[in-house]
N, C-alpha and C. Protein backbone atom coordinates (compact mmCIF):
# COMPACT_ATOMS: atom_id res chain seq x y z
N UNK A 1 121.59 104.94 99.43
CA UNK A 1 122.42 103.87 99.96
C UNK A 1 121.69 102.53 99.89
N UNK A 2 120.42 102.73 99.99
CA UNK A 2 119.59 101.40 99.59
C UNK A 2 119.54 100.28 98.73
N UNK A 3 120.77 100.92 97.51
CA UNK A 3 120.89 100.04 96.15
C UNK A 3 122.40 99.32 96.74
N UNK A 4 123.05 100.12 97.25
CA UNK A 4 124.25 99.52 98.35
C UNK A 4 124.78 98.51 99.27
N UNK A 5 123.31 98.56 99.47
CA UNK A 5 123.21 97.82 101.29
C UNK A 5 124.12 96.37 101.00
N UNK A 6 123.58 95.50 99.81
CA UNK A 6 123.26 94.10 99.41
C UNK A 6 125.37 94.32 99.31
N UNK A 7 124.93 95.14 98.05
CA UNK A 7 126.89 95.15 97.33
C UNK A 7 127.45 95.27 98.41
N UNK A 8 127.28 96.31 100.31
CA UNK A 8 128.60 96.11 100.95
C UNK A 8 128.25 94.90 102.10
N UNK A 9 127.45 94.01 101.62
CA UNK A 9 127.29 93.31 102.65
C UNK A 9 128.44 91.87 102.02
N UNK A 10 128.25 92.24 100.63
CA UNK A 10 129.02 91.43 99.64
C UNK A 10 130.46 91.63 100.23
N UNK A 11 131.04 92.82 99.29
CA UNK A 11 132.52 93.52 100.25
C UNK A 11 132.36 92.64 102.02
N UNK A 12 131.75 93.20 102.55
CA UNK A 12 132.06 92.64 104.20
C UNK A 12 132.18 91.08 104.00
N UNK A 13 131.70 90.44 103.82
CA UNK A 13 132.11 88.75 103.68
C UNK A 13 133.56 88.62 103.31
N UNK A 14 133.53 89.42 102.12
CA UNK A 14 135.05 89.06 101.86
C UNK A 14 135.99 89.54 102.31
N UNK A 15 135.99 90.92 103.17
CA UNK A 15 136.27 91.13 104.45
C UNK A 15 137.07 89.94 105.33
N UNK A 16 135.69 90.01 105.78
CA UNK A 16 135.38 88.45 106.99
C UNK A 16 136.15 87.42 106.57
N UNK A 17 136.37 86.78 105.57
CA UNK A 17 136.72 85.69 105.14
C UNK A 17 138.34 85.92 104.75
N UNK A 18 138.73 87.16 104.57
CA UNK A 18 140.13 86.87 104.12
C UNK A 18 141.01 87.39 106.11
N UNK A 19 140.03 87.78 106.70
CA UNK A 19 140.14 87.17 108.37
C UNK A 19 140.54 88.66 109.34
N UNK A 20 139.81 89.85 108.41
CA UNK A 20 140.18 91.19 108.43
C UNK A 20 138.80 91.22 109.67
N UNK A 21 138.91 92.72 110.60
CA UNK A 21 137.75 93.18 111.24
C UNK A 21 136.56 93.92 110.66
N UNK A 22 135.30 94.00 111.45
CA UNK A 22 134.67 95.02 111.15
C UNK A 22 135.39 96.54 110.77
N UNK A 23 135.99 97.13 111.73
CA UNK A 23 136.25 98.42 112.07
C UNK A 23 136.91 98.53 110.21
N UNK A 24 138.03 97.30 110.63
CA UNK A 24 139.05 97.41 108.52
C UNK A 24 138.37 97.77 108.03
N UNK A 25 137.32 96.76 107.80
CA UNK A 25 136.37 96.46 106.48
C UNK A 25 135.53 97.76 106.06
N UNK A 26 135.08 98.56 106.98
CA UNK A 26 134.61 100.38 107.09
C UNK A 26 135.69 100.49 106.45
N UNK A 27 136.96 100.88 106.98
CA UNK A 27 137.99 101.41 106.66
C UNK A 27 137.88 101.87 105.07
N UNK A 28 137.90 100.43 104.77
CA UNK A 28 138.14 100.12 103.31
C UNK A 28 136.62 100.53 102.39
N UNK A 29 135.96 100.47 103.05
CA UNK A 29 134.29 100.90 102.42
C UNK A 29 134.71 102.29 102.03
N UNK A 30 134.73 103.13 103.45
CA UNK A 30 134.95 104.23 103.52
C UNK A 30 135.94 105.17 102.41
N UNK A 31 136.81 104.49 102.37
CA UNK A 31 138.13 104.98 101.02
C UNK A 31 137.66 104.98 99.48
N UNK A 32 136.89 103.95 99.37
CA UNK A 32 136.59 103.27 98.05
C UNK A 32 135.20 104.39 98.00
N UNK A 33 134.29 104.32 98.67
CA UNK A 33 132.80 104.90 98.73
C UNK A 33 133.02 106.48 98.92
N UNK A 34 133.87 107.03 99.97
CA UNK A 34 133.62 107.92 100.81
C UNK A 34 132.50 108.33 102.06
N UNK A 35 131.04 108.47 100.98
CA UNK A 35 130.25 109.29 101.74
C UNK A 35 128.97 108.03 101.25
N UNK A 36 128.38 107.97 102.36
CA UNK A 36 126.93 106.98 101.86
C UNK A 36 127.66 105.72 102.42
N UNK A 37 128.28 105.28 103.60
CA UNK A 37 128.65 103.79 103.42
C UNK A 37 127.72 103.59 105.01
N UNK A 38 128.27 102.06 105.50
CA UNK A 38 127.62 101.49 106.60
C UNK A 38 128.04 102.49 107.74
N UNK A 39 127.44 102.25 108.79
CA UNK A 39 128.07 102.83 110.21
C UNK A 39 129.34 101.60 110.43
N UNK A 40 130.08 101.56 111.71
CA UNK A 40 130.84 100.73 111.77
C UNK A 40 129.77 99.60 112.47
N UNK A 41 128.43 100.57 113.72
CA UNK A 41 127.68 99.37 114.31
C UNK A 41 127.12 98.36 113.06
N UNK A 42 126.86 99.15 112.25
CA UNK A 42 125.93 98.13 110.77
C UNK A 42 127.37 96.84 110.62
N UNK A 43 128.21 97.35 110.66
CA UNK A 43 129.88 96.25 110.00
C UNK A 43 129.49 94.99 111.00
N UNK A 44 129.80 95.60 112.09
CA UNK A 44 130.05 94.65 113.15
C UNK A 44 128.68 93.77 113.25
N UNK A 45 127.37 94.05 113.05
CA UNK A 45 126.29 93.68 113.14
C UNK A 45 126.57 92.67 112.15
N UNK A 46 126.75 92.97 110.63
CA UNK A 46 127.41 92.09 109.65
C UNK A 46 128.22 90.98 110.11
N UNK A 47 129.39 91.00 110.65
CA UNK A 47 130.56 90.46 110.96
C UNK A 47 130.05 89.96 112.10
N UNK A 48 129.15 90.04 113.01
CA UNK A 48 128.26 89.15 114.02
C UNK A 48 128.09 88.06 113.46
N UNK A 49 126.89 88.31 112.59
CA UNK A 49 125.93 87.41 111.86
C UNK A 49 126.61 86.36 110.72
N UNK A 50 128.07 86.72 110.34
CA UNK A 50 129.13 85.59 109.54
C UNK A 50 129.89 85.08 110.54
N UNK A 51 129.79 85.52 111.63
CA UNK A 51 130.90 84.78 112.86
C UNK A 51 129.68 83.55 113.51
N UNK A 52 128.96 83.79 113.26
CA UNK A 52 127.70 82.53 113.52
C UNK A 52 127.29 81.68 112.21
N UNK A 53 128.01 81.57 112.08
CA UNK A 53 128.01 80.89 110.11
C UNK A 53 126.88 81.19 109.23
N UNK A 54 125.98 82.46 109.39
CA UNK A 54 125.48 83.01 108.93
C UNK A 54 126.14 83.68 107.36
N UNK A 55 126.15 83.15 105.99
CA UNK A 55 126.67 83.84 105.19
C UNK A 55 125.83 84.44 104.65
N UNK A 56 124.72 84.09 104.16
CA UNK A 56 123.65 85.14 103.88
C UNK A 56 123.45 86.81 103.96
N UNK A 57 123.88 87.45 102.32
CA UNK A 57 124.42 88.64 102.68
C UNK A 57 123.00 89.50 102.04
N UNK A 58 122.02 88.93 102.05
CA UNK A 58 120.63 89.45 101.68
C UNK A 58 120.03 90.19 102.97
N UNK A 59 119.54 91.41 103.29
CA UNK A 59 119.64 91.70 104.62
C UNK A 59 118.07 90.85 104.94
N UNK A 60 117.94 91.18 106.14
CA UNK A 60 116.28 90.49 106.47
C UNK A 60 115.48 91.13 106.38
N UNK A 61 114.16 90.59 106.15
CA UNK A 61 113.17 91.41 106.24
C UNK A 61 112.99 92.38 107.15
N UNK A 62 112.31 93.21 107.31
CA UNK A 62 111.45 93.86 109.06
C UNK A 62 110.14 93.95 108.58
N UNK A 63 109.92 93.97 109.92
CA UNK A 63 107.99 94.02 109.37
C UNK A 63 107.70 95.67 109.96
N UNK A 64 106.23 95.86 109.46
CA UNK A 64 106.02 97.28 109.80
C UNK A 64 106.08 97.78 108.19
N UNK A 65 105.52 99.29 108.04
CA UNK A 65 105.35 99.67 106.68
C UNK A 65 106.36 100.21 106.21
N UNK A 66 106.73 100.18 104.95
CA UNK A 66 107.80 100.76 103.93
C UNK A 66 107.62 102.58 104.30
N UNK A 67 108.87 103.17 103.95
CA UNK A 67 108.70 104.60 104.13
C UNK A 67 108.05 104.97 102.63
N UNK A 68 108.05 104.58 101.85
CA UNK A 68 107.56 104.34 100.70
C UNK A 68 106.42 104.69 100.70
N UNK A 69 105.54 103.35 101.73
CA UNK A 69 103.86 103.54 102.11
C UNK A 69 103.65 104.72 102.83
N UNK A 70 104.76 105.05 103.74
CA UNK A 70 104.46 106.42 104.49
C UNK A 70 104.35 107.23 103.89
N UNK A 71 104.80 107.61 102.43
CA UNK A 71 105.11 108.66 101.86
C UNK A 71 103.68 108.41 100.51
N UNK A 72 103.36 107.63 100.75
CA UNK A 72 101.98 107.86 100.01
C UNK A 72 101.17 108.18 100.48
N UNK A 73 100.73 108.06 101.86
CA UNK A 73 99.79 108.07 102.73
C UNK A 73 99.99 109.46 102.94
N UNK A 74 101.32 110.41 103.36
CA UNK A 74 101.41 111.37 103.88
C UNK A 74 100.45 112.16 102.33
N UNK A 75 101.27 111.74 101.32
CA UNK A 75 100.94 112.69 100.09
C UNK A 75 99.55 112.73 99.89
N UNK A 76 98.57 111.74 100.32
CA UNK A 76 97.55 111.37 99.75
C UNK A 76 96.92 112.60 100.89
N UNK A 77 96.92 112.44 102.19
CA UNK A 77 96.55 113.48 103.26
C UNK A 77 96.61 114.80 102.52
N UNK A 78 97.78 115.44 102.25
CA UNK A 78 98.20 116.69 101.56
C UNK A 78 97.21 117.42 100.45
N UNK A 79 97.00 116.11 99.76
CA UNK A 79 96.08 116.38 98.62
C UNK A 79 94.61 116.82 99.04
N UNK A 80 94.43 116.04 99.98
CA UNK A 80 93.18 115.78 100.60
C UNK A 80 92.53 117.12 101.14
N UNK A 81 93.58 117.65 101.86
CA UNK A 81 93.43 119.27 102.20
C UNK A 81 93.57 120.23 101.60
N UNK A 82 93.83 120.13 100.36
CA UNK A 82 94.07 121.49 99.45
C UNK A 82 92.96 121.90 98.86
């Protein structure tokens, strides 16, 4: 869903803008996607952040390590013990 995130944040604006809700805008994710889409809290979190004239559909950073890094670190441990 990670390659996703950006494309339904895209969809949700235009959502938002043609003056539809969070809950719709799932709706419509949901039909088109099925399986792999936002929660409805992720929509509304969306549809927060454009109701504050926030259009910016790039999500934000977080800080803290990538599961990525976790998953090297774990592997590197693994190795370490064999």
């Amino acid at each position: 869903m990670e390659r996703n995130k950006q494309h339904f944040s895209h969809i949700l604006l235009f959502y938002y803008r043609k003056g539809k809700n969070a809950v719709h805008a799932r709706k419509k994710l949901t039909n088109a996607y099925r399986e792999d889409v936002l929660t409805v809290r992720q929509c509304k979190k969306w549809f927060a952040k454009f109701q504050s004239c926030n259009f910016d559909v790039e999500d934000a950073p977080r800080s803290g390590k990538t599961a990525e890094a976790a998953e090297d670190t774990i592997k590197a441990l693994v190795d370490a013990n064999w």
